[in-house]
PDB file of N, CA and C in Angstrom:
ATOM      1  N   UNK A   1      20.154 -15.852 -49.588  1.00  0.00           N
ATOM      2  CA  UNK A   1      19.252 -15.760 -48.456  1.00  0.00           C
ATOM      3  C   UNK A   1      18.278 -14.619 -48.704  1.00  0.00           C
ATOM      4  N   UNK A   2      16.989 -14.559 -48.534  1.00  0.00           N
ATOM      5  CA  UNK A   2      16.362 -14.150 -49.183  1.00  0.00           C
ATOM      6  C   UNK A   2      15.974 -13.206 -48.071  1.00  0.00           C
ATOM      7  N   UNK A   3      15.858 -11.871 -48.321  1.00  0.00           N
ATOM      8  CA  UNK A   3      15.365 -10.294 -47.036  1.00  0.00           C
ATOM      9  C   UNK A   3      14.214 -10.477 -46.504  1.00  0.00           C
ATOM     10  N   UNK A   4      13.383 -10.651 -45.905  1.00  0.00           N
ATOM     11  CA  UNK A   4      12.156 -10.428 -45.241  1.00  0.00           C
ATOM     12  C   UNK A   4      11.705  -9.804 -43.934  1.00  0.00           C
ATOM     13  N   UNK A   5      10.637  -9.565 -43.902  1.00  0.00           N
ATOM     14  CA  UNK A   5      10.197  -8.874 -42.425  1.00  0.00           C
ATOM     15  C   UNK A   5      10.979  -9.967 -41.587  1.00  0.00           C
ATOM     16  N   UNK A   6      11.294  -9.095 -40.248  1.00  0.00           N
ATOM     17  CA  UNK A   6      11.731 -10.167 -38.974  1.00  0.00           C
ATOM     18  C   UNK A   6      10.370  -9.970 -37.714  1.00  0.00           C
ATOM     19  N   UNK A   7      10.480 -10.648 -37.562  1.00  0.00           N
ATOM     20  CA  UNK A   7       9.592 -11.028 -36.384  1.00  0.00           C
ATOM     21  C   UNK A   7       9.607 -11.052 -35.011  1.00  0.00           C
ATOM     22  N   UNK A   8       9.364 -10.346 -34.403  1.00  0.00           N
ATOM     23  CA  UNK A   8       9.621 -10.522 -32.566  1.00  0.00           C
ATOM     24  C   UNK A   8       8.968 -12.173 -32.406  1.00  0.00           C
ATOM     25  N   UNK A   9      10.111 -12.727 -31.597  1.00  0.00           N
ATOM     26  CA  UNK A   9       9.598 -14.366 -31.611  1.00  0.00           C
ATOM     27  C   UNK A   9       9.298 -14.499 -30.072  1.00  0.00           C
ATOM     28  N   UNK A  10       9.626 -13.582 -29.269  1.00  0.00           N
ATOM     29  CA  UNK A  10       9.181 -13.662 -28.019  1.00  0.00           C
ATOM     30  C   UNK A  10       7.847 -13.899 -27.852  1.00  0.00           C
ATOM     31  N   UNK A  11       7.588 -14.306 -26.499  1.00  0.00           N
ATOM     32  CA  UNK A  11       5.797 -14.835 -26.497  1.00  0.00           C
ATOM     33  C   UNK A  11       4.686 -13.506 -26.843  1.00  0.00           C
ATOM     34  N   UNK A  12       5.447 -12.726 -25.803  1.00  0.00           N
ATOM     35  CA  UNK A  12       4.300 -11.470 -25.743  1.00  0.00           C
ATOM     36  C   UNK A  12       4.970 -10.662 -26.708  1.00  0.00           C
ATOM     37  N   UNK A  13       5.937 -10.568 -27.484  1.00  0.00           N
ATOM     38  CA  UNK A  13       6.554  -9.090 -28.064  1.00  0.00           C
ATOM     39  C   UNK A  13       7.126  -8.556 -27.122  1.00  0.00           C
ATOM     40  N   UNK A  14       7.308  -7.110 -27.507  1.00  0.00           N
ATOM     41  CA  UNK A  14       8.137  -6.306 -26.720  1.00  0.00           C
ATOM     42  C   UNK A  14       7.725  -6.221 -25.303  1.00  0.00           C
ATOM     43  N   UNK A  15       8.410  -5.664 -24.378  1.00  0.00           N
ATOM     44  CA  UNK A  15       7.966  -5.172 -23.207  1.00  0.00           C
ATOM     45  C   UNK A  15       6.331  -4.316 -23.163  1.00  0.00           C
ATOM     46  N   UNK A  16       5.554  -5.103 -22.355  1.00  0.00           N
ATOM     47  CA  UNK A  16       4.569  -3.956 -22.226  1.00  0.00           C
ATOM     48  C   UNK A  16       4.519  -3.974 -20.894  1.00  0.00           C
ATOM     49  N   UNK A  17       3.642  -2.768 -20.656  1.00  0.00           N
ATOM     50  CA  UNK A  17       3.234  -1.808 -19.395  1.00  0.00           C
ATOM     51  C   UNK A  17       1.939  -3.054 -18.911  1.00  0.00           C
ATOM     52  N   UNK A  18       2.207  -3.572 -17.421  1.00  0.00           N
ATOM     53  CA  UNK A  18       1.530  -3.990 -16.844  1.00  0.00           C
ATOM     54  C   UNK A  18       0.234  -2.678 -16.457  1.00  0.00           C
ATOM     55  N   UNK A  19      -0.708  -3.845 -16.705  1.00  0.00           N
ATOM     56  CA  UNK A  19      -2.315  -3.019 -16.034  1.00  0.00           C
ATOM     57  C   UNK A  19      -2.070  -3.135 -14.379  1.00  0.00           C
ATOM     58  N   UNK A  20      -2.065  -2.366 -14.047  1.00  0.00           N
ATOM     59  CA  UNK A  20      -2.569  -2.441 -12.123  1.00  0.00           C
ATOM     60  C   UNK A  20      -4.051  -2.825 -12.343  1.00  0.00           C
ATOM     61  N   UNK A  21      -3.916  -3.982 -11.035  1.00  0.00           N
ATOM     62  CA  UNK A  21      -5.541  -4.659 -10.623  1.00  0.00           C
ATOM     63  C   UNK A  21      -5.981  -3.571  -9.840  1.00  0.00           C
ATOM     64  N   UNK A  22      -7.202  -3.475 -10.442  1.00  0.00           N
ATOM     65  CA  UNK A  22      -7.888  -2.341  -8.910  1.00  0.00           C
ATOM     66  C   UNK A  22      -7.829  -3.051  -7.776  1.00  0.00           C
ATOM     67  N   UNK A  23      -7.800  -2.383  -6.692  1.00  0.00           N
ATOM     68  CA  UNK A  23      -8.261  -2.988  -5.463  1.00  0.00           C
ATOM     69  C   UNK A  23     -10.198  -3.209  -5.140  1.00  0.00           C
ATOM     70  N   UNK A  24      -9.973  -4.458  -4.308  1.00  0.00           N
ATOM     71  CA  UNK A  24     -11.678  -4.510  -4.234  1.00  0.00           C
ATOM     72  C   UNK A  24     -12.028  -3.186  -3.245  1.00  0.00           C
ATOM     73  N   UNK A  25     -13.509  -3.422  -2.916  1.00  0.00           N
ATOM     74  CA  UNK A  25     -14.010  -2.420  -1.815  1.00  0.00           C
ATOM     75  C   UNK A  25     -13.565  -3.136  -0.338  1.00  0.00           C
ATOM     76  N   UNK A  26     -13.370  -4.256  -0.750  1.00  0.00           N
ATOM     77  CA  UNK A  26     -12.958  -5.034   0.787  1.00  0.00           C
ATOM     78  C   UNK A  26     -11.547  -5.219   1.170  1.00  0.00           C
ATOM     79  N   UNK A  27     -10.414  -4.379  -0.175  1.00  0.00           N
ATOM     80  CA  UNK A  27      -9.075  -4.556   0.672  1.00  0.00           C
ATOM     81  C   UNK A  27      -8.946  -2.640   0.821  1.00  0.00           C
ATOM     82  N   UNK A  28     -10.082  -2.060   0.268  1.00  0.00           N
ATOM     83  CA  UNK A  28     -10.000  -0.567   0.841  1.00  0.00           C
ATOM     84  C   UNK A  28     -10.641  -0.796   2.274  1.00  0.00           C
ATOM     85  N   UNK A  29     -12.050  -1.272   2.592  1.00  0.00           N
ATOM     86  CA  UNK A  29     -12.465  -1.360   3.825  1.00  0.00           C
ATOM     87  C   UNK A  29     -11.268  -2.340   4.776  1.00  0.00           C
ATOM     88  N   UNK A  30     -10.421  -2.893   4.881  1.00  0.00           N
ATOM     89  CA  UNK A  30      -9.399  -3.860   5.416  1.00  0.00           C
ATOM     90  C   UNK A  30      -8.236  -2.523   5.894  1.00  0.00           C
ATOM     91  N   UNK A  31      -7.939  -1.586   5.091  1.00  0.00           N
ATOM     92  CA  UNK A  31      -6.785  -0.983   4.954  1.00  0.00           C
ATOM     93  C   UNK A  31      -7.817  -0.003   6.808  1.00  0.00           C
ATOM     94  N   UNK A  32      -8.673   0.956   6.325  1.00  0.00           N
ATOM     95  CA  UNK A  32      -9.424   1.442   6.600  1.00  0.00           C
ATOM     96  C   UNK A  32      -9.696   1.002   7.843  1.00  0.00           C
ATOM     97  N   UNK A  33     -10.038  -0.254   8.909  1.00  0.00           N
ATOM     98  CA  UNK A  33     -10.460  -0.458   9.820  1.00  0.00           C
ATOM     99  C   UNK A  33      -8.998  -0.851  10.662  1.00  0.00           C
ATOM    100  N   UNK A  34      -8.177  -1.196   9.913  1.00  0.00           N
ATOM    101  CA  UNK A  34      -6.973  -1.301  10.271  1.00  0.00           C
ATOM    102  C   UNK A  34      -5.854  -0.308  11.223  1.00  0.00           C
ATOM    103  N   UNK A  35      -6.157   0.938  10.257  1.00  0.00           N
ATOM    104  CA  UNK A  35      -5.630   2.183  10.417  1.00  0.00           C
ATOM    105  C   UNK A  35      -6.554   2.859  11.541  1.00  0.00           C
ATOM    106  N   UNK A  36      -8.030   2.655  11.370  1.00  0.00           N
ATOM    107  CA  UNK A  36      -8.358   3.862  12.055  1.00  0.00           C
ATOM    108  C   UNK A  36      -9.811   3.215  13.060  1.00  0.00           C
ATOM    109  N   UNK A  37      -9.405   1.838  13.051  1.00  0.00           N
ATOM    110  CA  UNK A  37     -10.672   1.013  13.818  1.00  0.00           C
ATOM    111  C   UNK A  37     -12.132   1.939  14.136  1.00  0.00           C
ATOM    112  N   UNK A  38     -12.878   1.976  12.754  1.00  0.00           N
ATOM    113  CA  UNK A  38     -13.863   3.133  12.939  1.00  0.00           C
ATOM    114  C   UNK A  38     -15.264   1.760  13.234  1.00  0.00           C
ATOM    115  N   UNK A  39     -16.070   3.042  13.647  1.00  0.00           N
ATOM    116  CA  UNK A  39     -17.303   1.991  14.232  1.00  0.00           C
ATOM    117  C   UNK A  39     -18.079   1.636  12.912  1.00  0.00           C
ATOM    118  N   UNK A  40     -18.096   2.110  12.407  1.00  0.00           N
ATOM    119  CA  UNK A  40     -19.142   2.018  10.716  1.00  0.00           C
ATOM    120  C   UNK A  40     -17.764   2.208   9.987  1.00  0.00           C
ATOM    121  N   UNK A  41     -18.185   1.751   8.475  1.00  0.00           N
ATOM    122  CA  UNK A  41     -17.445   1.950   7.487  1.00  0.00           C
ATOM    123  C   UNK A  41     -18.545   1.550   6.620  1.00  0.00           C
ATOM    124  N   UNK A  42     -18.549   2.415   5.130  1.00  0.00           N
ATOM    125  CA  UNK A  42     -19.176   1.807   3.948  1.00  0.00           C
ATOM    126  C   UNK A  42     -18.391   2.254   2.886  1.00  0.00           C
ATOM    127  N   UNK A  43     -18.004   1.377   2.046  1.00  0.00           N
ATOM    128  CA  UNK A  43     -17.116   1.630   0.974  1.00  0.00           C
ATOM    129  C   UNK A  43     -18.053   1.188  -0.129  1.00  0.00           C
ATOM    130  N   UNK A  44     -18.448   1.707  -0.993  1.00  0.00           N
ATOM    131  CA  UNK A  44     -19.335   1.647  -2.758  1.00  0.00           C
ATOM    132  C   UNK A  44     -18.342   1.914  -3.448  1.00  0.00           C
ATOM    133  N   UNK A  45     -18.124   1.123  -4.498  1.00  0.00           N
ATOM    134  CA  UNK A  45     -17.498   0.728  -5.933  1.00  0.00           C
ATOM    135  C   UNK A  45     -18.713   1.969  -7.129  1.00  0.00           C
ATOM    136  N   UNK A  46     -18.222   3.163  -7.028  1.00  0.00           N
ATOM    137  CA  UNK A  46     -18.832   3.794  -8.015  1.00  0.00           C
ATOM    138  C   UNK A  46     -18.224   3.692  -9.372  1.00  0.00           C
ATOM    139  N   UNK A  47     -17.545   3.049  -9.812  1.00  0.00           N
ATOM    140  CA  UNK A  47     -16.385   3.082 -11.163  1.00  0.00           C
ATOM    141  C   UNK A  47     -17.275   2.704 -12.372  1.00  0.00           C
ATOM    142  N   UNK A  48     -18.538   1.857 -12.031  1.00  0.00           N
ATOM    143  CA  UNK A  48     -19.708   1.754 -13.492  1.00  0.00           C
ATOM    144  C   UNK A  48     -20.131   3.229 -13.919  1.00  0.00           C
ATOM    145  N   UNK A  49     -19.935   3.628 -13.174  1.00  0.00           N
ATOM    146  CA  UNK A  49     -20.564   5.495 -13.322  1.00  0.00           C
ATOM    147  C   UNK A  49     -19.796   6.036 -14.116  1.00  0.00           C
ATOM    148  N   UNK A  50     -18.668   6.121 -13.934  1.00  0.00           N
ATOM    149  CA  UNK A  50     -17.555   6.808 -14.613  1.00  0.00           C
ATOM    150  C   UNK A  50     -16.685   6.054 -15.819  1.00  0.00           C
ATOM    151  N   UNK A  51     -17.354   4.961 -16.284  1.00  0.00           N
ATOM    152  CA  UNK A  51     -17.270   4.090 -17.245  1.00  0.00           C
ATOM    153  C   UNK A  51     -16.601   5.057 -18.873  1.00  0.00           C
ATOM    154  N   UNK A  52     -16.007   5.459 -19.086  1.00  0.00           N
ATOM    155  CA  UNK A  52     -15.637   5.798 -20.412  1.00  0.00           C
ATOM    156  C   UNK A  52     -14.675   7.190 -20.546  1.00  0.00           C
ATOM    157  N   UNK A  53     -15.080   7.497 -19.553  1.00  0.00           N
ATOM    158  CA  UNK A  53     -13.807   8.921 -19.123  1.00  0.00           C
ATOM    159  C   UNK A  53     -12.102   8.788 -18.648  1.00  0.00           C
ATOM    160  N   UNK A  54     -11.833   9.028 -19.401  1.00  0.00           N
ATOM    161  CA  UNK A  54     -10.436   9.312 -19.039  1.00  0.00           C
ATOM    162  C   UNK A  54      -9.929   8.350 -17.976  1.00  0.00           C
ATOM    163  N   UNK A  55     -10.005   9.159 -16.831  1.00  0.00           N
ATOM    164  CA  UNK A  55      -9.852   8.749 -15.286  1.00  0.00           C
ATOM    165  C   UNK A  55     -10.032   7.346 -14.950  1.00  0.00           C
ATOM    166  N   UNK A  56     -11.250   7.060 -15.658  1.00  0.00           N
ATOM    167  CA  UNK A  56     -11.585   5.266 -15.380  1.00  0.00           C
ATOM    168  C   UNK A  56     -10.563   4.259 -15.782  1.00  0.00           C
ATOM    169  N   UNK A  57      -9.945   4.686 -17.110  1.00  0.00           N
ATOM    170  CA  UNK A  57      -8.771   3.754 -17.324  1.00  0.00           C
ATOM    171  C   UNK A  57      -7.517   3.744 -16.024  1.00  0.00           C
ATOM    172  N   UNK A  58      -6.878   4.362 -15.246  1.00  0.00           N
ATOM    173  CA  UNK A  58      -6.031   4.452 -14.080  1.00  0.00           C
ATOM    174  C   UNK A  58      -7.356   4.100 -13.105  1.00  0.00           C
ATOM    175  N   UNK A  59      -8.165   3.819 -12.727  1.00  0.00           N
ATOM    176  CA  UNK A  59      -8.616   2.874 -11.469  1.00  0.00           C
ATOM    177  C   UNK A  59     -10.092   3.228 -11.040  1.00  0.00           C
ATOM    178  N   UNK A  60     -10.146   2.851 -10.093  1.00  0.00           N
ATOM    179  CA  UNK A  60     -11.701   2.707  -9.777  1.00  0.00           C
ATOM    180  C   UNK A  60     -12.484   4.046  -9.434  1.00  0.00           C
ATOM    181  N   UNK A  61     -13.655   4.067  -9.038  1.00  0.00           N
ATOM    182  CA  UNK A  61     -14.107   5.379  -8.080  1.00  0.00           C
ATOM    183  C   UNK A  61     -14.319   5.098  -7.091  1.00  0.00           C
ATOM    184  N   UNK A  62     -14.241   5.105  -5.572  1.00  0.00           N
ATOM    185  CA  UNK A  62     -15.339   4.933  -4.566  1.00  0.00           C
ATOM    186  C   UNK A  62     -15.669   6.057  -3.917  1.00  0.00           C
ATOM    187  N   UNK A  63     -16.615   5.426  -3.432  1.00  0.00           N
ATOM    188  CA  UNK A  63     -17.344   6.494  -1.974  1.00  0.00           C
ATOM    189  C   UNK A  63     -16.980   5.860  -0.885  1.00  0.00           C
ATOM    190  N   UNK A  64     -16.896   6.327   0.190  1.00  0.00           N
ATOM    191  CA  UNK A  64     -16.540   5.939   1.539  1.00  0.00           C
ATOM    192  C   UNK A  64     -17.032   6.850   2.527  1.00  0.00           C
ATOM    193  N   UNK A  65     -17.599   6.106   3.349  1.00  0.00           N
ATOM    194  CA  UNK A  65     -18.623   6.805   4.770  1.00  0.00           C
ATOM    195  C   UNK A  65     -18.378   6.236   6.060  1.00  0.00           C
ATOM    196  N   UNK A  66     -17.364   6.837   6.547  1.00  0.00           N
ATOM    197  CA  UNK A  66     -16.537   5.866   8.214  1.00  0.00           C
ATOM    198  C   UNK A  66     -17.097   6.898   9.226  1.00  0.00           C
ATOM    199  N   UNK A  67     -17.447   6.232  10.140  1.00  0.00           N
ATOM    200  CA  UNK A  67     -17.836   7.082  11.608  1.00  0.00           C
ATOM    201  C   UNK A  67     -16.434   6.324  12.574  1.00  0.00           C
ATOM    202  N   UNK A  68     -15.635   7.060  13.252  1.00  0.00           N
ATOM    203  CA  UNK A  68     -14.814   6.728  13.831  1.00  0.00           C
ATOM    204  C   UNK A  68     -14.028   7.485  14.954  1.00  0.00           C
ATOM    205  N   UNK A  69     -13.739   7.303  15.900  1.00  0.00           N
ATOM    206  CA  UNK A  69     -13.355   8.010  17.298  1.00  0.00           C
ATOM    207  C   UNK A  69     -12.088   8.731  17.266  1.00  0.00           C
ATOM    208  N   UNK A  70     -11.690   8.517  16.057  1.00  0.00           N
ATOM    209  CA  UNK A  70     -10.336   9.372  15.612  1.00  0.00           C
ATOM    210  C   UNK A  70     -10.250  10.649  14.938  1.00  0.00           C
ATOM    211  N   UNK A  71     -11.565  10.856  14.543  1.00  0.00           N
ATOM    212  CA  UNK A  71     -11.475  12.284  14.037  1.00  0.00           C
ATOM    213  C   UNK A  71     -12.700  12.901  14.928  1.00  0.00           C
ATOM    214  N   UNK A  72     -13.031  12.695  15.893  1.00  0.00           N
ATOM    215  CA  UNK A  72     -13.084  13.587  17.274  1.00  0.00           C
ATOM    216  C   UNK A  72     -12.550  14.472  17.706  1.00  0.00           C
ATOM    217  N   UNK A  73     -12.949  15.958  17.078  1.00  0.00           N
ATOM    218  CA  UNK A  73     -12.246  17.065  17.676  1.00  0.00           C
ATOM    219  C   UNK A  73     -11.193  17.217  16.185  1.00  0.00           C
ATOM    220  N   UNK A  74     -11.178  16.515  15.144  1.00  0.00           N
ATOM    221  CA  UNK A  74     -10.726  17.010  14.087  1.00  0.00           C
ATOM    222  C   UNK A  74     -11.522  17.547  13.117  1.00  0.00           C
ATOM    223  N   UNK A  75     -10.891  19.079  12.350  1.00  0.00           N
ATOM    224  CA  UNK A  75     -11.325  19.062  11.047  1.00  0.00           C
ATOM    225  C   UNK A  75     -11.738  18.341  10.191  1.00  0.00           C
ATOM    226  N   UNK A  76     -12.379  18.618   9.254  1.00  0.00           N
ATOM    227  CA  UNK A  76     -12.656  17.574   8.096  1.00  0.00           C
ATOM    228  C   UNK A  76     -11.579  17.419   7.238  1.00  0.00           C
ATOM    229  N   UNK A  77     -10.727  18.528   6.561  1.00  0.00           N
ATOM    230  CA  UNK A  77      -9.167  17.949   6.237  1.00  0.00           C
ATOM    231  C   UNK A  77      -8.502  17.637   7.063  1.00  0.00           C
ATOM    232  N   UNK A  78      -8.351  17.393   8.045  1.00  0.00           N
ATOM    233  CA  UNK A  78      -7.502  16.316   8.435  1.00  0.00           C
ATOM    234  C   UNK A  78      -7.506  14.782   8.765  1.00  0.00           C
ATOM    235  N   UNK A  79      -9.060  14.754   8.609  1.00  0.00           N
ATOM    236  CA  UNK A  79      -9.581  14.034   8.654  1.00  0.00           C
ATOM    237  C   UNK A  79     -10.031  12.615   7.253  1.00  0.00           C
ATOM    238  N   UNK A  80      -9.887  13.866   6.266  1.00  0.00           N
ATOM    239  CA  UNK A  80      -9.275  13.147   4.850  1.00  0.00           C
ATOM    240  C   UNK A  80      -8.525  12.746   4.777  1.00  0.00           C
ATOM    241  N   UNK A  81      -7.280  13.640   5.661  1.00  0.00           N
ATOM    242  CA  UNK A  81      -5.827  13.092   5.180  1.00  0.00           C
ATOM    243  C   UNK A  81      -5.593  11.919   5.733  1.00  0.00           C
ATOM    244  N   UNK A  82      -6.408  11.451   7.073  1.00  0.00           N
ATOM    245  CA  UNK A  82      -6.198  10.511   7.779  1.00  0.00           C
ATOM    246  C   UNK A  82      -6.558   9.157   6.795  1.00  0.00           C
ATOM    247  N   UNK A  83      -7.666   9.172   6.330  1.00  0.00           N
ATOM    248  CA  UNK A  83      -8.421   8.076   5.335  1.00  0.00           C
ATOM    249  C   UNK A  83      -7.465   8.056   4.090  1.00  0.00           C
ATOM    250  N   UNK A  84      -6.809   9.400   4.155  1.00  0.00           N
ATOM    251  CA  UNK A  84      -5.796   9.226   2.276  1.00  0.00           C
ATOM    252  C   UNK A  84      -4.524   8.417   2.888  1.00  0.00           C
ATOM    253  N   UNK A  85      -4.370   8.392   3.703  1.00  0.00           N
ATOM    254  CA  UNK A  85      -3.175   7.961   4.861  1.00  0.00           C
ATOM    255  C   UNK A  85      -3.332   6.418   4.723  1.00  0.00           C
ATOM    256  N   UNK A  86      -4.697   5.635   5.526  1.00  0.00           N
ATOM    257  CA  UNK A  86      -4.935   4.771   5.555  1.00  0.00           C
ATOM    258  C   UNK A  86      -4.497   3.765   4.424  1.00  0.00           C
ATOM    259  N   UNK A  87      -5.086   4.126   3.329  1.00  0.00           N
ATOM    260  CA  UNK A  87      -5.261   3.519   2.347  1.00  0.00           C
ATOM    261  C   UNK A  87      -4.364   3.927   1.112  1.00  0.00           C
ATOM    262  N   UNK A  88      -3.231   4.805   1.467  1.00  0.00           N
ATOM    263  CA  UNK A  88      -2.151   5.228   0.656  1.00  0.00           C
ATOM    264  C   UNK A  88      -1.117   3.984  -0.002  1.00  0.00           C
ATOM    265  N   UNK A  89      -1.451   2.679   0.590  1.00  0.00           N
ATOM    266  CA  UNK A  89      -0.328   1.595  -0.571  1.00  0.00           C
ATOM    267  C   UNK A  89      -1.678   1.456  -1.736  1.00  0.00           C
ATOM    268  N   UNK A  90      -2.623   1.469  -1.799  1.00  0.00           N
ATOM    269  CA  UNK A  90      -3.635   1.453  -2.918  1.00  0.00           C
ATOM    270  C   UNK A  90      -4.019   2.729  -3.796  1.00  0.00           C
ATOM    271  N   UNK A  91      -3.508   3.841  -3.241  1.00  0.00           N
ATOM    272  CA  UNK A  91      -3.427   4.625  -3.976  1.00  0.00           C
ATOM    273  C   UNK A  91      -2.711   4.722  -4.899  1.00  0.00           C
ATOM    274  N   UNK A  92      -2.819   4.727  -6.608  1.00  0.00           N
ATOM    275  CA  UNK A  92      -1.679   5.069  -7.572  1.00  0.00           C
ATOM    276  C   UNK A  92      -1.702   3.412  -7.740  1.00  0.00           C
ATOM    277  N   UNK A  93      -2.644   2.397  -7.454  1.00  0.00           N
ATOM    278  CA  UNK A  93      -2.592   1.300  -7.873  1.00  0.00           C
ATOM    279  C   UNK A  93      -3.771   0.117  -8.067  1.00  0.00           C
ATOM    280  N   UNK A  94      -4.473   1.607  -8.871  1.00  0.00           N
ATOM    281  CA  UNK A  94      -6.092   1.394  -8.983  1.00  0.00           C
ATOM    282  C   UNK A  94      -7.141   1.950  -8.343  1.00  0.00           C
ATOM    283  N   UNK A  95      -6.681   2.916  -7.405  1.00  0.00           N
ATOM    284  CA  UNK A  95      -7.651   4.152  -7.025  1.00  0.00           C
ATOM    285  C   UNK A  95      -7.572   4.962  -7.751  1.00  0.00           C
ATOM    286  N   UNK A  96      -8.558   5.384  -8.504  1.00  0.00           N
ATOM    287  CA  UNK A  96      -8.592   7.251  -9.695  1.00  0.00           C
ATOM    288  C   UNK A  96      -9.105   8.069  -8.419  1.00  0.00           C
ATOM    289  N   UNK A  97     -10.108   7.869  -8.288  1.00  0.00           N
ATOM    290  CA  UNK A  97     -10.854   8.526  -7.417  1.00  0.00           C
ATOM    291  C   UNK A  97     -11.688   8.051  -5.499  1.00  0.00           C
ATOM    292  N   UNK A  98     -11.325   8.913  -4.951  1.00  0.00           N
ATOM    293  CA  UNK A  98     -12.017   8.346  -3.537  1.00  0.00           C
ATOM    294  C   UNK A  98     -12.770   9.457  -2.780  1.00  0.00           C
ATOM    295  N   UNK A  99     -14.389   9.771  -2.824  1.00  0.00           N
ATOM    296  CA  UNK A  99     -15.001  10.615  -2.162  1.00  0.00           C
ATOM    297  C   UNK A  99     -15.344   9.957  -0.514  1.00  0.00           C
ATOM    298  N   UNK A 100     -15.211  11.384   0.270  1.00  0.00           N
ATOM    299  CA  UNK A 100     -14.479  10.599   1.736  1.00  0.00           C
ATOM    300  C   UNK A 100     -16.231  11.618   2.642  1.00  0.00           C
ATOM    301  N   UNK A 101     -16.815  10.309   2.893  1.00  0.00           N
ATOM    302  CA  UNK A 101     -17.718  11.366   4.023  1.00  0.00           C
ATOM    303  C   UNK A 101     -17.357  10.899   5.420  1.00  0.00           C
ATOM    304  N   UNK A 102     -16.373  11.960   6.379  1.00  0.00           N
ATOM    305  CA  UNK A 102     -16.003  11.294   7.445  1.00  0.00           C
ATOM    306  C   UNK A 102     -16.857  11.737   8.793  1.00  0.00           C
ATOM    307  N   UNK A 103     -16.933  10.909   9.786  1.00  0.00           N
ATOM    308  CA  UNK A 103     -17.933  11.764  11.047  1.00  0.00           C
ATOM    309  C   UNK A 103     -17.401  10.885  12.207  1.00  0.00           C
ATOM    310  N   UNK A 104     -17.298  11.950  13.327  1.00  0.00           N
ATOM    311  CA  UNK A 104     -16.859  11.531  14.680  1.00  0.00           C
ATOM    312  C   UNK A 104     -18.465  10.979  15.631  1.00  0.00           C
ATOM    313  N   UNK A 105     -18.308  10.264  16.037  1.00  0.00           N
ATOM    314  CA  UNK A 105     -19.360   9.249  16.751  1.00  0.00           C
ATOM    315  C   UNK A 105     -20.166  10.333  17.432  1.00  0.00           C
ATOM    316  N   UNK A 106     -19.998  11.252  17.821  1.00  0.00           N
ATOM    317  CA  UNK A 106     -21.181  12.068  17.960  1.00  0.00           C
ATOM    318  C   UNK A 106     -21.952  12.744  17.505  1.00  0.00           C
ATOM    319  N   UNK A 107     -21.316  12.861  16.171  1.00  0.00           N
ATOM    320  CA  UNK A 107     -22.109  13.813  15.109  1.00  0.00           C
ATOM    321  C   UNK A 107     -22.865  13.530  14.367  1.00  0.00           C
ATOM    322  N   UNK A 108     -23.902  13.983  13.749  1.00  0.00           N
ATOM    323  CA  UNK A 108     -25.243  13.317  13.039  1.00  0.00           C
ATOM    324  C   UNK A 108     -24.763  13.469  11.786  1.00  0.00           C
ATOM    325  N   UNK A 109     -25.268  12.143  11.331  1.00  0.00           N
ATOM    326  CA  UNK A 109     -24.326  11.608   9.442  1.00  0.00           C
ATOM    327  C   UNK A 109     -25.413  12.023   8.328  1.00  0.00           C
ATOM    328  N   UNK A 110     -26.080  13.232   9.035  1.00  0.00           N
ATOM    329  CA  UNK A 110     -26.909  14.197   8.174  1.00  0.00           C
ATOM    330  C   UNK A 110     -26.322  15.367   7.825  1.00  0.00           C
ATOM    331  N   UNK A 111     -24.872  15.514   8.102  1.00  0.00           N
ATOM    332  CA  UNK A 111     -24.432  17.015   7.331  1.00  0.00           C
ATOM    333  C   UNK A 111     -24.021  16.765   6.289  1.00  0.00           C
TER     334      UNK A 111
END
C-alpha cells in the first residue's frame, strides 16, 4: 500500500469560523424605534469609508441621528448608553463602529 498525502474529504475541510452578516441600517433603525420610539431617526451605512482598516473586517460603521422624548432632561452619556442599549443584540455581530448624535425634541440639531 503505497504512503501518500491524506486528504480532508469533508466538503468544507476543517472547521471554520463563521463570518457574522452585518446588520442592515434598517434592522439598526427597527431595534432603535422599538426601544426608544424617537420622532426622527437617521441611520447612514458609513463602512465604504473605512474600507481597508482593520476595524472594517469585524463590521460596519454607522452614524445615527434620533430626536426622541426619552432623553429629555438627560445627559448626553446616558443618552448613548440608551441607543448602545437599544441596539445591543447587534452589537459584536457586525457593528465595529456606531457614532450617536442624540437630541431631545426641544433642542436645536445644530449643536
Amino acid at each position: 500500500m503505497a504512503r501518500g498525502k491524506r486528504y480532508d474529504t469533508r466538503p468544507f475541510g476543517p472547521a471554520r469560523k463563521t463570518h457574522t452578516r452585518t446588520p442592515t441600517a434598517g434592522e439598526i433603525r427597527a431595534a432603535l424605534e422599538q426601544a426608544l420610539a424617537p420622532l426622527s431617526v437617521e441611520v447612514v451605512d458609513d463602512s465604504a469609508k473605512h474600507a481597508g482598516h482593520a476595524g472594517a473586517r469585524e463590521g460596519g460603521h454607522y452614524r445615527v441621528t434620533l430626536v426622541a422624548s426619552a432623553f429629555a432632561g438627560r445627559p448626553q452619556l446616558e443618552r448613548h448608553r440608551m441607543v448602545y442599549s437599544a441596539v445591543a443584540p447587534l452589537m459584536g455581530h457586525g457593528i465595529h463602529a456606531l457614532s450617536i448624535i442624540a437630541h431631545a425634541p426641544n433642542e436645536s440639531s445644530g449643536h
